[in-house]
Protein backbone atom coordinates (compact mmCIF):
# COMPACT_ATOMS: atom_id res chain seq x y z
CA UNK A 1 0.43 7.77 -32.01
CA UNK A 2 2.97 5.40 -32.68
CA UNK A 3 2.24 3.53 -35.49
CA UNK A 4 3.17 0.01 -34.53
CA UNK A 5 3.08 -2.00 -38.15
CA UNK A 6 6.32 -0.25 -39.20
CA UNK A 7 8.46 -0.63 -36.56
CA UNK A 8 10.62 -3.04 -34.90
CA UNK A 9 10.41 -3.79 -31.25
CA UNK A 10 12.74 -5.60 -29.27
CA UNK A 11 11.19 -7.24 -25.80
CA UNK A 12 13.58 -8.00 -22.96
CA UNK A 13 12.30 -10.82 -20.93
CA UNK A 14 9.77 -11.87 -24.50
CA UNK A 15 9.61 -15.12 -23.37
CA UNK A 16 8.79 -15.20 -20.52
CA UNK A 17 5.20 -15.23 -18.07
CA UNK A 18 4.29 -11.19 -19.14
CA UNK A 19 7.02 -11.21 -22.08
CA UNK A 20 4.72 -13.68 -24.30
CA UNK A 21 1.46 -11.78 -23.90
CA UNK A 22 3.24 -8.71 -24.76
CA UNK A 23 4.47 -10.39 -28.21
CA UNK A 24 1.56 -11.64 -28.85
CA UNK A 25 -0.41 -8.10 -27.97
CA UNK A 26 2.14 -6.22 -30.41
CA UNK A 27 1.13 -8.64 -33.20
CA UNK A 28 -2.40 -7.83 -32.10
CA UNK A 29 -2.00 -4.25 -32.69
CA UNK A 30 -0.36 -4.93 -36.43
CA UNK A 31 3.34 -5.39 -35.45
CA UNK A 32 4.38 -7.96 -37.94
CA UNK A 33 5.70 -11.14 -36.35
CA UNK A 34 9.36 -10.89 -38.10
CA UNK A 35 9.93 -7.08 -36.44
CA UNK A 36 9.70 -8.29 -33.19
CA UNK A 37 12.29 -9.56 -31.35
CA UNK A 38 11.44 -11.06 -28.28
CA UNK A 39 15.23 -11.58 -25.91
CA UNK A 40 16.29 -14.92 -24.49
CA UNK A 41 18.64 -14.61 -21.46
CA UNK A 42 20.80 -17.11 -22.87
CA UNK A 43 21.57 -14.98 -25.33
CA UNK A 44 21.54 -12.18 -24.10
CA UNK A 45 22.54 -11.42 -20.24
CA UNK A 46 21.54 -8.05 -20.11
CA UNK A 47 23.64 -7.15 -16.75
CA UNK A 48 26.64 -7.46 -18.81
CA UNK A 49 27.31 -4.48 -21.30
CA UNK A 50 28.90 -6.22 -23.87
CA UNK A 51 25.42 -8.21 -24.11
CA UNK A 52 23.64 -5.03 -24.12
CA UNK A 53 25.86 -3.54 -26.93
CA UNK A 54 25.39 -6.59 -29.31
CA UNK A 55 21.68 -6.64 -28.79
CA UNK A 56 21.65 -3.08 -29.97
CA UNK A 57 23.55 -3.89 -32.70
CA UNK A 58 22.19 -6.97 -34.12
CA UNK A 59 18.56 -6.16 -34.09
CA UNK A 60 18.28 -2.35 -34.51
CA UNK A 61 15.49 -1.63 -32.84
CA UNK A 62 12.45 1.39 -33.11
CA UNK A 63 11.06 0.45 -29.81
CA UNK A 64 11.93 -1.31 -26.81
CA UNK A 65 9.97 -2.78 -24.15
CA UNK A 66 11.94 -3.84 -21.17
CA UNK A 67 10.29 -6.64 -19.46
CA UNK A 68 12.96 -8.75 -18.23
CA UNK A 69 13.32 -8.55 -14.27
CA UNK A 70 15.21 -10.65 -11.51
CA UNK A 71 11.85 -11.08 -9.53
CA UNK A 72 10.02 -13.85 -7.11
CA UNK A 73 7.95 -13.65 -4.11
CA UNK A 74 8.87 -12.23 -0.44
CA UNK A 75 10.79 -15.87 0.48
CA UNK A 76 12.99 -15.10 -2.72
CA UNK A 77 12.99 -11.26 -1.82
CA UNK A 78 14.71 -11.93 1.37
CA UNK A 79 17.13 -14.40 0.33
CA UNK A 80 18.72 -12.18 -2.25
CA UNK A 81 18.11 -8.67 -1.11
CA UNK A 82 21.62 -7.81 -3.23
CA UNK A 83 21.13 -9.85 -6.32
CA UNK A 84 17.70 -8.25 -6.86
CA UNK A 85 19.24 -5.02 -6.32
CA UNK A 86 22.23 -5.05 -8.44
CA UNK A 87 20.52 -7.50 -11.50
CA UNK A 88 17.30 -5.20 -11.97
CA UNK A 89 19.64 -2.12 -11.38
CA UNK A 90 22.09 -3.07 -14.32
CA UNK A 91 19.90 -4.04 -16.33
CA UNK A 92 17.47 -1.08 -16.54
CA UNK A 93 20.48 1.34 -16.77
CA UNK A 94 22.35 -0.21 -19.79
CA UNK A 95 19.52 -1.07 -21.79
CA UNK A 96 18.34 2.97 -21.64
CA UNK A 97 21.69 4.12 -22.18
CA UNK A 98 22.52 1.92 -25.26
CA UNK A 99 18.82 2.56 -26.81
CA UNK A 100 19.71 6.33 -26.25
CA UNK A 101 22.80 5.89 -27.74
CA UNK A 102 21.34 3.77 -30.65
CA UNK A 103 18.63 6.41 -31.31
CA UNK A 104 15.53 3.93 -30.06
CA UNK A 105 12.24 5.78 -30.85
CA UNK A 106 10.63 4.92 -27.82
CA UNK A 107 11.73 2.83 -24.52
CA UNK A 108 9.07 1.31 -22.29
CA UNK A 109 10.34 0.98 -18.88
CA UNK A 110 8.18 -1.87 -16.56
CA UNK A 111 8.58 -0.32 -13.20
CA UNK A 112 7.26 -2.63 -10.21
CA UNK A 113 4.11 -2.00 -7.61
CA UNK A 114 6.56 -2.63 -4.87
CA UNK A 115 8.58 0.08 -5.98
CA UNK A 116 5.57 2.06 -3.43
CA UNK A 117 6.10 3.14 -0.02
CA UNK A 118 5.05 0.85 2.52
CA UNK A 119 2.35 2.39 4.21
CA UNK A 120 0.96 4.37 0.71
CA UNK A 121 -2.48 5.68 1.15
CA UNK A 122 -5.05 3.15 -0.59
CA UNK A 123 -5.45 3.78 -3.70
CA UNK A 124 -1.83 4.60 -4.79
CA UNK A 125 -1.70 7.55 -6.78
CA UNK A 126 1.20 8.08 -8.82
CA UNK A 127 2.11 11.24 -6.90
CA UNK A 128 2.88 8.96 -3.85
CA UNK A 129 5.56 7.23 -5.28
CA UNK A 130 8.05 9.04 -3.79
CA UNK A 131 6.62 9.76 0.21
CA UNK A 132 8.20 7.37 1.83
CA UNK A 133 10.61 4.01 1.80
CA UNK A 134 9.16 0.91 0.16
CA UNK A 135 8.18 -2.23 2.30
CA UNK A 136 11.39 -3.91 3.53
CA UNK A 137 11.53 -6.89 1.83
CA UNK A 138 10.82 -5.77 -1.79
CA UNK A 139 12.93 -2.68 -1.07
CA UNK A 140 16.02 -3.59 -3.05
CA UNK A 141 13.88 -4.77 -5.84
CA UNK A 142 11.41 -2.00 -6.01
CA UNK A 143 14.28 0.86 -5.84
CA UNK A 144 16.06 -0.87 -8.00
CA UNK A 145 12.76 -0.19 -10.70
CA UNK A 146 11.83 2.78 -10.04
CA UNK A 147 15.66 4.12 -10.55
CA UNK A 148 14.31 3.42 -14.23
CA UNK A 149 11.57 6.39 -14.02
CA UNK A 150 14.78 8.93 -12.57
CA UNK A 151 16.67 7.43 -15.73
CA UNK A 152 14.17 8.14 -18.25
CA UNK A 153 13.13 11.31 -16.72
CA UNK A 154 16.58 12.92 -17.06
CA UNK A 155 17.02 11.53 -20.55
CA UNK A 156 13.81 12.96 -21.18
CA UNK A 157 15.19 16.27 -19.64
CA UNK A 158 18.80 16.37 -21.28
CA UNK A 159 18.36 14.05 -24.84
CA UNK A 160 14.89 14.48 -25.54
CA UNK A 161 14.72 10.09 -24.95
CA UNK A 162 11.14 9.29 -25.40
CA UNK A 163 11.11 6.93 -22.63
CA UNK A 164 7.88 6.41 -20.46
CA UNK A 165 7.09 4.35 -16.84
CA UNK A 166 4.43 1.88 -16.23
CA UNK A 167 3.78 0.26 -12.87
CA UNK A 168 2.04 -2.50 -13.40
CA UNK A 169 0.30 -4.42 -10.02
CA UNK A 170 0.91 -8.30 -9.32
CA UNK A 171 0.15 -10.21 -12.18
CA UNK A 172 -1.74 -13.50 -12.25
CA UNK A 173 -3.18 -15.93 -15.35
CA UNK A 174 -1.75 -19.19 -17.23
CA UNK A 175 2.24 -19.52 -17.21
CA UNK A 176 2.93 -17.93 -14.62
CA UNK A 177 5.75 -19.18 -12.28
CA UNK A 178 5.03 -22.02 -9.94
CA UNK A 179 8.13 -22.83 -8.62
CA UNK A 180 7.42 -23.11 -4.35
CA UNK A 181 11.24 -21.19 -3.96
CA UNK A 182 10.11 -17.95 -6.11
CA UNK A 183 6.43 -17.97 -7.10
CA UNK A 184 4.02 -15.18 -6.08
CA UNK A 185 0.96 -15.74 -3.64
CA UNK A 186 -1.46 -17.18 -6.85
CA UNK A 187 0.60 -19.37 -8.29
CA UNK A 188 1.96 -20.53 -4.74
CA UNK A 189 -1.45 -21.26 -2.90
CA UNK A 190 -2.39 -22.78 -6.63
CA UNK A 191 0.12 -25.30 -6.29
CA UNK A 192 -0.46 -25.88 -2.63
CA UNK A 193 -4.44 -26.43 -2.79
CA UNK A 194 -4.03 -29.00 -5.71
CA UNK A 195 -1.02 -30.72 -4.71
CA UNK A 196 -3.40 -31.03 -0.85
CA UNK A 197 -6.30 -32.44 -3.30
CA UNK A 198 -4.36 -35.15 -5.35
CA UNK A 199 -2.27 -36.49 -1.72
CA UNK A 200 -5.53 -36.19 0.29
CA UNK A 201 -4.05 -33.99 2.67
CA UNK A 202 -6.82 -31.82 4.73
CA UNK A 203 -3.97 -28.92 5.61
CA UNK A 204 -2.71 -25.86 3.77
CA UNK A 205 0.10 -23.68 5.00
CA UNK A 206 -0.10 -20.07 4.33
CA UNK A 207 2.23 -17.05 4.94
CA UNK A 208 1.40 -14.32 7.47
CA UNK A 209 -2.05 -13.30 9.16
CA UNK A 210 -4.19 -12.96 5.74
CA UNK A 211 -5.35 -9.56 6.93
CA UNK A 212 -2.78 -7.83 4.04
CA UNK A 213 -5.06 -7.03 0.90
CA UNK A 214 -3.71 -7.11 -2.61
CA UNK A 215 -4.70 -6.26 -6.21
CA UNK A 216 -4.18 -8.25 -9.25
CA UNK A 217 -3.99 -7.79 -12.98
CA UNK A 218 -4.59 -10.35 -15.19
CA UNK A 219 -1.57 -11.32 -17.82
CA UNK A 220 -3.28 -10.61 -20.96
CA UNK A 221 -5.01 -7.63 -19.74
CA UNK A 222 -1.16 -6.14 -18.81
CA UNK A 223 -0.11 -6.83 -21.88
CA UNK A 224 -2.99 -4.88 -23.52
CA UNK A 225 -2.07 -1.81 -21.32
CA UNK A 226 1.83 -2.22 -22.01
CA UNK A 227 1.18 -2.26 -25.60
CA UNK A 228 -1.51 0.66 -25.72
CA UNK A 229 0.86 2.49 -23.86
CA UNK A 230 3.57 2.15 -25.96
CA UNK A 231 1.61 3.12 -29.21
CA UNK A 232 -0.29 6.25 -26.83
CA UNK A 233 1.29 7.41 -23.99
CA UNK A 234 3.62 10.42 -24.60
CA UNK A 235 4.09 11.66 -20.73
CA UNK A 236 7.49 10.78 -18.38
CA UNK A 237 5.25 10.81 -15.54
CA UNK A 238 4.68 6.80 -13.88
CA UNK A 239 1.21 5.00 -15.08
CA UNK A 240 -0.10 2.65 -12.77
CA UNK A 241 -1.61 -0.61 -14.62
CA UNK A 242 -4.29 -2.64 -12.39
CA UNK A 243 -8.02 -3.74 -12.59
CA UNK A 244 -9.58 -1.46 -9.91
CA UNK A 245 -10.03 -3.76 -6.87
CA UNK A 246 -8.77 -4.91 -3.81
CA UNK A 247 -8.81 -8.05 -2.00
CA UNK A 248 -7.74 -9.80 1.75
CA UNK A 249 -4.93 -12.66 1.23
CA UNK A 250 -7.37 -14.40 3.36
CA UNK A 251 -10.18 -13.84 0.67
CA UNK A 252 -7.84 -15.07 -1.58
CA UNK A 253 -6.91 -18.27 -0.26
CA UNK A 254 -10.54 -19.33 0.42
CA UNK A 255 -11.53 -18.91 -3.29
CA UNK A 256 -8.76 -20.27 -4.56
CA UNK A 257 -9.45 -23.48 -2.32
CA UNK A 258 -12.74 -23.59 -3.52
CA UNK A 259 -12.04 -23.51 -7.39
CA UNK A 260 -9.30 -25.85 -6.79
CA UNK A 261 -11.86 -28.13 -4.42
CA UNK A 262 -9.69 -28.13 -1.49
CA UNK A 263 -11.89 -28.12 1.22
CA UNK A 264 -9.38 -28.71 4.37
CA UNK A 265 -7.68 -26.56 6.61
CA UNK A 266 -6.00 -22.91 5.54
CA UNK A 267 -3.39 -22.58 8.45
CA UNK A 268 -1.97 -19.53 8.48
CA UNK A 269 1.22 -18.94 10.13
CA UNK A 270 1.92 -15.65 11.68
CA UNK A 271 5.27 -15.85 12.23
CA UNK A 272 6.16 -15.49 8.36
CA UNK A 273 5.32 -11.42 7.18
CA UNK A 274 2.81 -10.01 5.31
CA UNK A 275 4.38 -7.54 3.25
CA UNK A 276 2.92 -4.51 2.24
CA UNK A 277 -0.57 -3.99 4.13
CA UNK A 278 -2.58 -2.76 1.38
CA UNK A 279 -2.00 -2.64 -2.25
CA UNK A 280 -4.73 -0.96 -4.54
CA UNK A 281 -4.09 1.15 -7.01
CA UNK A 282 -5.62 4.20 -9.15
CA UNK A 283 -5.66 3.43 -12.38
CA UNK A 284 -7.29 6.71 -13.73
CA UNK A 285 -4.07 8.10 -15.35
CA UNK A 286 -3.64 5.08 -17.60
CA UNK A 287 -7.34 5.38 -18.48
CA UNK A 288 -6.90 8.69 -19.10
CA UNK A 289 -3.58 9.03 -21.36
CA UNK A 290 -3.74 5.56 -23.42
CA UNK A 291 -7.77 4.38 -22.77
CA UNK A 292 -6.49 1.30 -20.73
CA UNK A 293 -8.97 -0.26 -18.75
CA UNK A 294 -8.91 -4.19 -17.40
CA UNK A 295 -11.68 -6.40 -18.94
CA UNK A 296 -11.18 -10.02 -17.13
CA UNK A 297 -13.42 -10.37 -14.16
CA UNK A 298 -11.18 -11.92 -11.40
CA UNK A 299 -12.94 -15.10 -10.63
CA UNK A 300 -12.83 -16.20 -14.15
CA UNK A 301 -9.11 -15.39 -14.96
CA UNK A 302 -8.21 -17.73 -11.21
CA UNK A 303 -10.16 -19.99 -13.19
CA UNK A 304 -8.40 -20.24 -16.01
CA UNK A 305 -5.01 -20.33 -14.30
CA UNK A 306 -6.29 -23.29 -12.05
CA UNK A 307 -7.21 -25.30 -15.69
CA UNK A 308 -3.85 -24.38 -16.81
CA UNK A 309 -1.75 -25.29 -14.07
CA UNK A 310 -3.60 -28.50 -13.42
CA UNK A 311 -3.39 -29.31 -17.45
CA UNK A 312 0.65 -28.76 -17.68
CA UNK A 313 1.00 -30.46 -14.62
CA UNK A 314 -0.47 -33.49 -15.93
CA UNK A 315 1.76 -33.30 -19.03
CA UNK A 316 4.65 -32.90 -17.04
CA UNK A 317 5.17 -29.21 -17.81
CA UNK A 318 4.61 -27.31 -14.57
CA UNK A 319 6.91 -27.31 -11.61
C-alpha cells in the first residue's frame, strides 16, 4: 500500500469540479497539504510539452493523478469532435511519458464512462471495454481516454510504470459546471428548473426522448475511490467507479423538478439525441481490489447540489 503521508502528488485539473475533492480526499488520507500540488491550466497547458516538462521539473512528483480533461455535455461533444480528440489525447500521452521519464512512483490515469461501446451490455463490465465503437458523439472524447489504459499498459509491459485506469461514471454534487454551452444533464436541468421557478415560466425544455437511463456518482464519493485507488490498487486492468444504480433521464428530470419546486411542463424534444441508451456499471472490481464502495444516497446528494447552485447563484458565483 502506498503510503500517502510521505509522498508528493501532483493533480492535473486540482482545481477544478472532481480536482478539489480529490485534494481534499488526499489530505484526508494523511497527504500533507504542502506535498500536494494541485495544476492550474494557466500555468500549466498540459497539451504543450514544454508545459509538461517544467511541471515535471518544478514539482518532482511521487504520484500523479491526472484529472484534467477537455470535457462538456453531448451539445459541446458535437461541436468540437476534434478539439476533444486531440486536447484529451495530448494531454494523457505527455504527462505518462514525462512521469516515466521522471521516475513517478505511481500515475493515476481518469479514463471516461463514454470511453464504452455504445450498445455495452448493462452492467458494463470492464471486459467490455473493448467490443465495440463508443456512442458517436462522445467517440472522440472517450477514445481519446481510454488510449490512456493502452499507454499505461505497455509502460507497464516494457518499463515496469506503475500506472493504473479508473473509469469513473458521470459525476454530479456542488461545483459542478453549469454553464448551458457545456454542462452535463444535472447541472443543465438544475439550472433550467430554477431559472423556470424564479421567471414563473410553466415550461422546461429537455434533450431527447428521456427513455436513455444513466448512472451517477457523487463528487466526493469519486474522490474517495480515486484516492483509495491510488494508495491500493496495484492491477493495469480498468476499474469502473459508480454507485450501483441506474436511472431513466425521464426519472431524472421529474425529481429534479420536484426538489427544485418546478412544477410546470418537462417538454422533451425528440429531435435532439439521447446518447448512449443505457449506462450502469459493475462496480465489483473496485470493491474488490481497493474496498471502494459509494456511500451518498442519490436523492440527498441532488439535494445538496440544488442548495448549492441556488446559494452561489444568489452571490453571484454560478453561471
Amino acid at each position: 500500500m502506498l503510503d500517502l503521508g510521505r509522498k508528493r502528488v501532483v493533480v492535473t485539473g486540482g482545481h477544478g469540479f472532481l480536482g478539489s475533492a480529490v485534494v481534499r480526499g488526499l489530505v484526508s488520507h494523511g497527504c500533507p497539504p504542502d506535498a500536494v500540488v494541485a495544476v492550474r491550466h494557466a500555468e500549466f497547458d498540459l497539451i504543450h510539452e514544454e508545459a509538461v516538462r517544467r511541471l515535471y521539473d518544478e514539482y518532482r512528483p511521487d504520484v500523479v493523478i491526472h484529472l484534467a480533461a477537455v470535457v462538456g455535455g453531448i451539445g459541446a461533444n458535437r461541436a468540437n469532435p476534434g478539439t476533444f480528440y486531440y486536447e484529451n489525447l495530448m494531454m494523457g500521452a505527455l504527462l505518462m511519458e514525462y512521469a516515466r521519464r521522471a521516475g513517478v512512483e505511481k500515475f493515476v490515469s481518469i479514463g471516461t464512462i463514454c470511453a464504452y461501446p455504445k450498445h455495452t451490455p448493462v452492467p458494463f463490465r470492464e471486459d467490455a471495454l473493448w467490443s465495440g465503437y463508443p456512442e458517436e458523439t462522445n467517440a472522440p472524447y472517450g477514445i481519446a481516454k481510454k488510449a490512456l489504459l493502452v499507454q499505461g499498459q505497455a509502460y507497464r509491459a516494457q518499463y515496469g510504470f506503475n500506472s493504473i485506469y479508473l473509469l469513473p461514471v458521470n459525476l454530479y454534487g456542488p461545483g459542478d459546471n453549469f454553464d448551458p454551452g457545456s454542462s452535463h444533464v444535472i447541472p443543465a436541468l438544475i439550472k433550467k428548473c430554477v431559472d423556470a421557478v424564479e421567471r414563473g415560466d410553466r415550461r422546461v425544455e429537455v434533450w431527447g426522448t428521456g427513455r436513455a437511463t444513466r448512472e451517477f456518482l457523487y463528487v466526493d464519493d469519486a474522490a474517495e475511490g480515486i484516492v483509495l485507488a491510488t494508495e491500493r490498487m496495484e492491477s493495469d486492468e480498468p476499474a469502473n467507479l459508480g454507485a450501483g444504480f441506474e436511472i431513466s433521464i425521464k426519472d431524472l428530470a421529474e425529481l429534479i423538478a420536484r426538489l427544485t419546486g418546478f412544477d410546470g411542463e418537462l417538454a422533451w424534444n425528440a429531435s435532439q439525441p439521447d446518447g448512449q441508451p443505457r449506462r450502469s456499471l459493475d462496480t465489483s472490481r473496485a470493491a474488490a481490489l481497493f474496498g471502494f464502495r459509494a456511500t451518498t444516497s442519490f436523492e440527498v446528494g441532488l439535494q445538496r447540489t440544488v442548495d448549492w447552485y441556488r446559494t452561489e447563484r444568489t452571490a453571484g458565483r454560478a453561471s
